[in-house]
Protein backbone atom coordinates (compact mmCIF):
# COMPACT_ATOMS: atom_id res chain seq x y z
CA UNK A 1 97.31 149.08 105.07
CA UNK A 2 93.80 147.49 104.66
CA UNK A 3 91.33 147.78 101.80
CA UNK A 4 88.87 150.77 102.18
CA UNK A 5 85.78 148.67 102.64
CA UNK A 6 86.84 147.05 105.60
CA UNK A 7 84.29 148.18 108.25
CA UNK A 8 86.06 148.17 111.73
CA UNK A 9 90.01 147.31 112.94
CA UNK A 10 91.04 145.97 116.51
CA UNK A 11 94.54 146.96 116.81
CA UNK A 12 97.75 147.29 118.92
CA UNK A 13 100.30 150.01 118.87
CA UNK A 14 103.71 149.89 120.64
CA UNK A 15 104.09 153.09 122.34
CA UNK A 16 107.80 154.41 123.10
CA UNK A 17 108.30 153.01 126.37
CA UNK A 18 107.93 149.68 124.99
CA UNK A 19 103.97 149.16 126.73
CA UNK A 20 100.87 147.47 124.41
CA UNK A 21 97.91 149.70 123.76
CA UNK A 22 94.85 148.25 122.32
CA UNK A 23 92.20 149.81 120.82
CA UNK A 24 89.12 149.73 118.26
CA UNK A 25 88.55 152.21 115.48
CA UNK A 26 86.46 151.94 111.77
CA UNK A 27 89.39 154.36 110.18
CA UNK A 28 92.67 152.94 111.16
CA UNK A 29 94.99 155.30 109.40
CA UNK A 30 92.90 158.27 110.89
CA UNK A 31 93.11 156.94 113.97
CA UNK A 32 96.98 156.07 114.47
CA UNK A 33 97.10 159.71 113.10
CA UNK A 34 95.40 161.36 116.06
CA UNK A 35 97.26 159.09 118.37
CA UNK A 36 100.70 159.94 117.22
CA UNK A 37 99.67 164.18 117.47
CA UNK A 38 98.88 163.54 120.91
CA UNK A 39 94.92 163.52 120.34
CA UNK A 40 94.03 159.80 120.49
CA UNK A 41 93.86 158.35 124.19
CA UNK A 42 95.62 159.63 127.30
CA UNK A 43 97.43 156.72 127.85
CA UNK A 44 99.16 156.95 124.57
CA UNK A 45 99.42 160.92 124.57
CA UNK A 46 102.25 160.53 127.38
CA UNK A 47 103.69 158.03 125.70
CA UNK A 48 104.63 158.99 121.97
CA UNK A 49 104.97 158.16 119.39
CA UNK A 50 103.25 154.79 118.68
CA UNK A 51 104.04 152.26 115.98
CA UNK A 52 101.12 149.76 114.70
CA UNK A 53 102.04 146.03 115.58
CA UNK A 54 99.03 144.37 114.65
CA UNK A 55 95.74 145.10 113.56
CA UNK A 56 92.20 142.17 112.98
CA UNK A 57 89.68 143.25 110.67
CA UNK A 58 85.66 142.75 111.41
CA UNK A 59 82.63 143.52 109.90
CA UNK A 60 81.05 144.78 113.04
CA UNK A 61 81.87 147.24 115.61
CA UNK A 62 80.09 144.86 118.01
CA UNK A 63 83.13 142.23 116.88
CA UNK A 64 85.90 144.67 116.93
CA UNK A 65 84.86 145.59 120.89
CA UNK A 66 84.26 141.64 121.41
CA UNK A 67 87.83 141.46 120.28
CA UNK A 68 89.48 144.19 121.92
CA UNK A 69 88.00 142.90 125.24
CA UNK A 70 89.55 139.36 124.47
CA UNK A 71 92.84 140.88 123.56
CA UNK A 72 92.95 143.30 126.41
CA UNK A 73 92.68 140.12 129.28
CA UNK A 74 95.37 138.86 127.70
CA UNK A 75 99.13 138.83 129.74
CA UNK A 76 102.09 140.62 128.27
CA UNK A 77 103.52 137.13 126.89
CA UNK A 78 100.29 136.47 125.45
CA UNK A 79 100.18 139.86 122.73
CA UNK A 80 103.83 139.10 122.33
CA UNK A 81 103.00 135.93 120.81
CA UNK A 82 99.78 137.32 118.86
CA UNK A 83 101.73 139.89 117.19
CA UNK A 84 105.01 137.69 116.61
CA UNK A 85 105.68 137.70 113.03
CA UNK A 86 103.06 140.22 112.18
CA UNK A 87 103.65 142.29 108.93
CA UNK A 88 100.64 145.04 108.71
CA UNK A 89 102.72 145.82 105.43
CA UNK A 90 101.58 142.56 103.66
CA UNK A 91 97.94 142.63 104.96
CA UNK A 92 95.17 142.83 102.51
């Protein structure tokens, strides 16, 4: 998981049936928390539980949103490739 001082997180969590949800928070371990007891967004809360796939760090929250935009326009094949070989495990 990443350091504590890290300010903000774009992320993407597989949800159960296999669909990409992308979202911004400044407490990522919180956050995949609430999503996975049905209290993070509705789109996830019928589709439970989620697994983190990838995650960007940023100082900003004006970054992390910039991102999440950027990563939301892009196709199916497109966050398949972005998260390809991702280990949030080995992430400092």
């Amino acid at each position: 998981m990443p350091t504590p001082q890290t300010n903000w997180f774009t992320y993407i969590v597989k949800c159960q049936d296999q669909s990409f949800y992308t979202g911004l928070t400044n407490d990522l371990e919180k956050r995949l928390q609430k999503h996975n007891l049905g209290q993070g967004s509705a789109y996830t809360r019928a589709r439970l539980p989620v697994t983190l796939i990838y995650y960007e760090t940023f100082a900003t929250h004006r970054q992390a949103a910039q991102r999440e935009v950027a990563i939301k326009k892009l196709k199916r094949l497109e966050k398949e490739k972005l998260v390809e070989g991702f280990d949030y495990r080995t992430r400092t």
